[in-house]
C-alpha atoms as a PDB file:
ATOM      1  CA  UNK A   1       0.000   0.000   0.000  1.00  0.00           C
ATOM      2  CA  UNK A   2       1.382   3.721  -0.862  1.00  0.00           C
ATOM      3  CA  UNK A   3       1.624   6.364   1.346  1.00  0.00           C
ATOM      4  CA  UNK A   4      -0.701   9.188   1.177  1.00  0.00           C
ATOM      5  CA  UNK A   5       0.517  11.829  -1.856  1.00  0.00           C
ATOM      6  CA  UNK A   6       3.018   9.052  -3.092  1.00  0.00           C
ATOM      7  CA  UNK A   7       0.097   8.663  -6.053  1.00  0.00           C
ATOM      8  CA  UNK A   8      -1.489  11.907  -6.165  1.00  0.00           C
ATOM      9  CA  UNK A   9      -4.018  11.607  -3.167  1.00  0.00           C
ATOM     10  CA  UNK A  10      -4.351  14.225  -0.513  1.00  0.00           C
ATOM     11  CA  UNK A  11      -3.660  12.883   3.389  1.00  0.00           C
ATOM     12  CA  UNK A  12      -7.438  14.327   3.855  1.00  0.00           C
ATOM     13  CA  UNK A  13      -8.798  11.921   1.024  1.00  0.00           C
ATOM     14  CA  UNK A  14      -6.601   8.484   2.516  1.00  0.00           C
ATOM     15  CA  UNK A  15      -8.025   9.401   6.330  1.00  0.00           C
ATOM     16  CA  UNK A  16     -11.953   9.714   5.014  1.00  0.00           C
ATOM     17  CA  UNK A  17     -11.376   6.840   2.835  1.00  0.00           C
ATOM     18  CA  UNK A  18      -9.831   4.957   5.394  1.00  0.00           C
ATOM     19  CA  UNK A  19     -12.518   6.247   8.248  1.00  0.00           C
ATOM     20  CA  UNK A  20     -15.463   4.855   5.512  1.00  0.00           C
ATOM     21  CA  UNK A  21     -13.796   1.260   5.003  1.00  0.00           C
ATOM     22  CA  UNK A  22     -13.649   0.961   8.747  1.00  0.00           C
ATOM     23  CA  UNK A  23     -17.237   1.749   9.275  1.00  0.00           C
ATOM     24  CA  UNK A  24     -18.119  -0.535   6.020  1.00  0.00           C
ATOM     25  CA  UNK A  25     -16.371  -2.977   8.309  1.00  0.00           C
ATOM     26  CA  UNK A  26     -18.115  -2.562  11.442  1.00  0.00           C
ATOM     27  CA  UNK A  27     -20.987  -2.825   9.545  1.00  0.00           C
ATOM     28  CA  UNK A  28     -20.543  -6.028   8.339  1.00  0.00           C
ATOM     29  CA  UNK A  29     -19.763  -7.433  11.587  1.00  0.00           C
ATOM     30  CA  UNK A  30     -22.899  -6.126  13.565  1.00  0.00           C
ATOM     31  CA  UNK A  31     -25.272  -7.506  10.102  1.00  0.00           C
ATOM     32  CA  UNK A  32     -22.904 -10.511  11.192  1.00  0.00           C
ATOM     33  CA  UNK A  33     -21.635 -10.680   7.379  1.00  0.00           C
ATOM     34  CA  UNK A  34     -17.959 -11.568   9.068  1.00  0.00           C
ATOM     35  CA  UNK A  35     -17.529 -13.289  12.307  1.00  0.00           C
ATOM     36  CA  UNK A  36     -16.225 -10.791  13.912  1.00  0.00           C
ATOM     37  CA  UNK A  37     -14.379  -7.033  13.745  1.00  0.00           C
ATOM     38  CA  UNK A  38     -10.625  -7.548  13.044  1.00  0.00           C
ATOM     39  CA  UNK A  39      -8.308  -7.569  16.584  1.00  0.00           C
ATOM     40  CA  UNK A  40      -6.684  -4.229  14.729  1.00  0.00           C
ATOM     41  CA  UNK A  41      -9.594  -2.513  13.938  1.00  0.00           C
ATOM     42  CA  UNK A  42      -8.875   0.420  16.477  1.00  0.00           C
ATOM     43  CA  UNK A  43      -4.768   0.128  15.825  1.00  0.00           C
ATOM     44  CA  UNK A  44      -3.401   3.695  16.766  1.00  0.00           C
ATOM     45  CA  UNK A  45      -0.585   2.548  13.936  1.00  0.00           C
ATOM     46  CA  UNK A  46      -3.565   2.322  11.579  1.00  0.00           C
ATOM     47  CA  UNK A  47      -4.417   5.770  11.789  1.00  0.00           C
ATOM     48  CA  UNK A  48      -3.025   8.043   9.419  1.00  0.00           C
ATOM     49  CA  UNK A  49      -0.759  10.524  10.746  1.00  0.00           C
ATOM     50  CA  UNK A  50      -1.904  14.075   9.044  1.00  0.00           C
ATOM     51  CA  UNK A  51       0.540  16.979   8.911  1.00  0.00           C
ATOM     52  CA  UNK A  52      -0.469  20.024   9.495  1.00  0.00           C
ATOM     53  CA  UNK A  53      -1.745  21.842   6.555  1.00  0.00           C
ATOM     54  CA  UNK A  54      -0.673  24.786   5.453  1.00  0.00           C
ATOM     55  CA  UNK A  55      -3.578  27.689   5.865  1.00  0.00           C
ATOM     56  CA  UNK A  56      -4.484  29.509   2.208  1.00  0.00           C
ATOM     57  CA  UNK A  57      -5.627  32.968   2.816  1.00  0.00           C
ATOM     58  CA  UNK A  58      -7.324  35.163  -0.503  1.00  0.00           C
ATOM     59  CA  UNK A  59      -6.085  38.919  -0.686  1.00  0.00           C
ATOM     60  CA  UNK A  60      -9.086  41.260  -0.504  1.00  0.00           C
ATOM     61  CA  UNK A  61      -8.044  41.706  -4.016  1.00  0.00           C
ATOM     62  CA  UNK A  62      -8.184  38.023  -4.531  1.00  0.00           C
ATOM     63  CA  UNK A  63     -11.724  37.550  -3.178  1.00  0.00           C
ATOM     64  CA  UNK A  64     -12.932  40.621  -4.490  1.00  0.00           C
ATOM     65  CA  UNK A  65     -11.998  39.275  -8.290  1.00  0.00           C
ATOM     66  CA  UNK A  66     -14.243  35.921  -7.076  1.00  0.00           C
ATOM     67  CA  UNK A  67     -17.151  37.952  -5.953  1.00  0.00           C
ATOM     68  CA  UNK A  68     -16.783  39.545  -9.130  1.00  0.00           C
ATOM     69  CA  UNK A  69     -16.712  36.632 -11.502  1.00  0.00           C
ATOM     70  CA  UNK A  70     -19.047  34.107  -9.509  1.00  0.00           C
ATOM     71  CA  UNK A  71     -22.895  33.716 -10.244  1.00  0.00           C
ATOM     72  CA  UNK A  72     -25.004  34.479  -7.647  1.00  0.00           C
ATOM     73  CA  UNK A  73     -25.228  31.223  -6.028  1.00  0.00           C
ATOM     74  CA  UNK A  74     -21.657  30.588  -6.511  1.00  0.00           C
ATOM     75  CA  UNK A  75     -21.730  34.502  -4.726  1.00  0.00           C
ATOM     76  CA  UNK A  76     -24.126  33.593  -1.670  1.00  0.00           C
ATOM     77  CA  UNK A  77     -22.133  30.228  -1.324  1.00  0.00           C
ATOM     78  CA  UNK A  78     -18.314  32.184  -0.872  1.00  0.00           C
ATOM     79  CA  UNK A  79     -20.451  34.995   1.011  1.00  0.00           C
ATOM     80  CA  UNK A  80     -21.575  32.398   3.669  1.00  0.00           C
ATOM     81  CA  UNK A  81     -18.054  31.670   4.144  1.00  0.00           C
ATOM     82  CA  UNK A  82     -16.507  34.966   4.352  1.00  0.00           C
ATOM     83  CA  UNK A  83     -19.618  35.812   6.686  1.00  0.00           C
ATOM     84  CA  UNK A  84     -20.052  32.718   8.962  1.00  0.00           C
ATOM     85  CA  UNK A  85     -16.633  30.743   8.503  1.00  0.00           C
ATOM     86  CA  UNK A  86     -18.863  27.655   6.764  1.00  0.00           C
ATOM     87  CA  UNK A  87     -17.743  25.023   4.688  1.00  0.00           C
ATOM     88  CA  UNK A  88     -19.399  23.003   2.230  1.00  0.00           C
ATOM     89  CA  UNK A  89     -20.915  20.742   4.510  1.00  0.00           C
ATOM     90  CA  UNK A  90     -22.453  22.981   6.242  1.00  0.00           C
ATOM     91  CA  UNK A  91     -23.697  25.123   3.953  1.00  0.00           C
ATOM     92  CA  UNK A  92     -25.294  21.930   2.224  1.00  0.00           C
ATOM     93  CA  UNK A  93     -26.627  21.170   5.884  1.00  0.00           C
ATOM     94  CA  UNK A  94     -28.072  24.796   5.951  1.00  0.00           C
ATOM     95  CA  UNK A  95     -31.921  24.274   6.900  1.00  0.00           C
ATOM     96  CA  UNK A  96     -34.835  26.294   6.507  1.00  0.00           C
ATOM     97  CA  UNK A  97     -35.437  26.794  10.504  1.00  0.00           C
ATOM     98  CA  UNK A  98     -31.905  27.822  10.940  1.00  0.00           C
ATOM     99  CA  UNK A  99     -32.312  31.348   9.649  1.00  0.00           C
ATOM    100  CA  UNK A 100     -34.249  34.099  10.795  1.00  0.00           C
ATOM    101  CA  UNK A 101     -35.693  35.394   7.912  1.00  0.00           C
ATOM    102  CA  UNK A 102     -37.204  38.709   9.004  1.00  0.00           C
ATOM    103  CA  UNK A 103     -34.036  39.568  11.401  1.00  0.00           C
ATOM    104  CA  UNK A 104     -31.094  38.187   8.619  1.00  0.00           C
ATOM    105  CA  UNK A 105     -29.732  35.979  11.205  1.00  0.00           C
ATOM    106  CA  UNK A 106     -28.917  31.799  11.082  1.00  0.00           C
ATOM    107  CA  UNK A 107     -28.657  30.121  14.532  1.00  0.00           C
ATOM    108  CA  UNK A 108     -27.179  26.814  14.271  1.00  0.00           C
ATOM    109  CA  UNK A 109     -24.178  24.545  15.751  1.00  0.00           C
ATOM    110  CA  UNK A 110     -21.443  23.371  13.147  1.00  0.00           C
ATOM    111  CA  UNK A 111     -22.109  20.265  11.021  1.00  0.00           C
ATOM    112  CA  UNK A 112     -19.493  18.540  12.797  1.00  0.00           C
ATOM    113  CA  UNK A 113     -20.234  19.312  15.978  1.00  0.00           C
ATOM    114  CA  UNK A 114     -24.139  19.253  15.561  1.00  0.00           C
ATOM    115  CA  UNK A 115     -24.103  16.313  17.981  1.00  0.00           C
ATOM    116  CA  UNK A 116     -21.888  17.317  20.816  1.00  0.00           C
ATOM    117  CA  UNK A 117     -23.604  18.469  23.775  1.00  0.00           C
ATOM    118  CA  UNK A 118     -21.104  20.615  24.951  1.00  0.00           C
ATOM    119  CA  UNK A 119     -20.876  22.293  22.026  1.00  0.00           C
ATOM    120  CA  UNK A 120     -22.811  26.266  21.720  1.00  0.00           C
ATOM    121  CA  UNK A 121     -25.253  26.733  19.491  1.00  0.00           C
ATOM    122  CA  UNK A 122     -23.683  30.021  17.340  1.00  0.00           C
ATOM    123  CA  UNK A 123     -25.596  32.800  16.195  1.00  0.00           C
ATOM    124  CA  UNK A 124     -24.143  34.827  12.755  1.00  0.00           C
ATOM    125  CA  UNK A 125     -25.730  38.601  10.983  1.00  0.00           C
ATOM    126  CA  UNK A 126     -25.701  38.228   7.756  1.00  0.00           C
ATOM    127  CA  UNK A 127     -24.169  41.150   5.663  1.00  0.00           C
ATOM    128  CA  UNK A 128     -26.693  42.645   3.673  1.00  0.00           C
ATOM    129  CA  UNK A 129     -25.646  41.369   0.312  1.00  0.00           C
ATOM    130  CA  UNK A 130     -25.661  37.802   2.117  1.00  0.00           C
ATOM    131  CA  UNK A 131     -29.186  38.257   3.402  1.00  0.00           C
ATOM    132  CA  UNK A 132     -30.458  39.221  -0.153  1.00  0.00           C
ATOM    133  CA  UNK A 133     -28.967  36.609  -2.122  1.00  0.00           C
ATOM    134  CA  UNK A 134     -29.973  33.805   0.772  1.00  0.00           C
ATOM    135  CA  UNK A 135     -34.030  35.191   0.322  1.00  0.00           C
ATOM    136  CA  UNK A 136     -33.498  35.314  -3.130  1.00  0.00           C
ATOM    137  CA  UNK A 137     -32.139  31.801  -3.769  1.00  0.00           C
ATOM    138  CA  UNK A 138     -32.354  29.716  -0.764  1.00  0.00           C
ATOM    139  CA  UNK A 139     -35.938  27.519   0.056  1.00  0.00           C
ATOM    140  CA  UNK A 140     -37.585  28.439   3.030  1.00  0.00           C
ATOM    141  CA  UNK A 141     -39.511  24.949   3.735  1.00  0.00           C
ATOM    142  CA  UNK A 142     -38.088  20.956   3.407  1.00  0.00           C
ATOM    143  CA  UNK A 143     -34.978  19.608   5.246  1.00  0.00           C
ATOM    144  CA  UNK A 144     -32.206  21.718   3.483  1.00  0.00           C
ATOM    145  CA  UNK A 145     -32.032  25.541   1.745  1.00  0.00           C
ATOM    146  CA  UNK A 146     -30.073  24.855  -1.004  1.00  0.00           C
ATOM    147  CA  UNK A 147     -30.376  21.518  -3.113  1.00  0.00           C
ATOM    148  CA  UNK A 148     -28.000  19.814  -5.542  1.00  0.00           C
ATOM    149  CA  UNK A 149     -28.945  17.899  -8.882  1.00  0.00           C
ATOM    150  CA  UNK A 150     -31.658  15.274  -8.848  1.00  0.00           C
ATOM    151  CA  UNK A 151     -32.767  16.634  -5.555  1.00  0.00           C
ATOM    152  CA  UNK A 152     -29.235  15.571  -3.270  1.00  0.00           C
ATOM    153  CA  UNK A 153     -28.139  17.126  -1.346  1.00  0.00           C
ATOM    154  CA  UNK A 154     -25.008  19.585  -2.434  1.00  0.00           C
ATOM    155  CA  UNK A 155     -22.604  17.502   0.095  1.00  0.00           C
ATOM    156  CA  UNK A 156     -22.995  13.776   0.336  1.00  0.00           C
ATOM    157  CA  UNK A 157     -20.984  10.716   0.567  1.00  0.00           C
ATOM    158  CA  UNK A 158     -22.581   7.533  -1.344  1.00  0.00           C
ATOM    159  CA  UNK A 159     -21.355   3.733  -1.513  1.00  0.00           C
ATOM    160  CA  UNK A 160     -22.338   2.052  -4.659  1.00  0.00           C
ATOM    161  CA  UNK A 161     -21.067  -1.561  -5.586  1.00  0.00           C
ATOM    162  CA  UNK A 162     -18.134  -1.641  -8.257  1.00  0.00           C
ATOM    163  CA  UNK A 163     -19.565  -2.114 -11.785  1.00  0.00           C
ATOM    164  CA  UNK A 164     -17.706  -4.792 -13.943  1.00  0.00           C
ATOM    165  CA  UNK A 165     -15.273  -3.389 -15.998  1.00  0.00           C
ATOM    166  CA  UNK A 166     -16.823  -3.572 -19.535  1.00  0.00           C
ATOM    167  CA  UNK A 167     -13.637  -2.908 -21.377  1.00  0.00           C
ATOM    168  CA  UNK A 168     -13.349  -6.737 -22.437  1.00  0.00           C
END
């Protein structure tokens, strides 16, 4: 097996790909499709160690240009960024009950800490252009604002079986 970036994949990609296999694993064993979990399965040496990344800042200059060349959703989406400190996920977890939509305000805890007790629950203002595009473009009823093609969501992670190679 290669080390992560020895064949072009990040150390982000070979941790969630490695965190998915071991819950496909667990799984089995609880649906008792293998006797049992593997004696390694929680292995400190199994876990990947990840350097720490290197933080990418834009120039105002630098943002302003994307601002400038985005559509609007592409606009509201790096606006909810600049404005709240989101990421994808949890701008694709955004949901209708989350925002105040008189006061231009969006309660809500993190995606990944949604289930933490401990964890605040965060209030953000909205800038003004980020209000405007969010009543313009986001849906106000259903589980999620913004939706993806074929009615996904905009952030998902899906396990299909392999396909047979129909090369020959």
């Amino acid at each position: 097996m290669s080390r992560p970036g020895s064949d072009g994949i990040t150390s982000f990609s070979a941790r969630d790909a490695f965190q998915i296999a071991k819950q496909f694993v667990r799984w089995l064993a609880e649906n008792s499709l293998i006797p049992s979990l593997p004696a390694n399965i929680n292995s400190r040496e199994l876990i990947s160690s990840m350097p720490p990344g290197k933080k990418v800042c834009f120039t105002t200059a630098e943002y302003r240009n994307l601002l400038a060349h985005a559509d609007d959703r592409m606009k509201l989406f790096l606006l909810l960024m600049a404005n709240c400190g989101m990421t994808q996920k949890d701008i694709a977890d955004l949901a209708p009950d989350e925002v105040d939509w008189q006061r231009g305000m969006i309660r809500r805890k993190r995606s990944k800490t949604e289930h933490v007790q401990s964890v605040e629950v965060v209030t953000y203002k909205l800038w003004p252009e980020t209000f405007e595009l969010l009543k313009r473009l986001g849906q106000r009823s259903g589980h999620r604002i913004f939706g993806g093609k074929n009615k996904l969501p905009l952030v998902y992670a899906d396990v299909r079986p392999a396909l047979p190679d129909d090369r020959g």
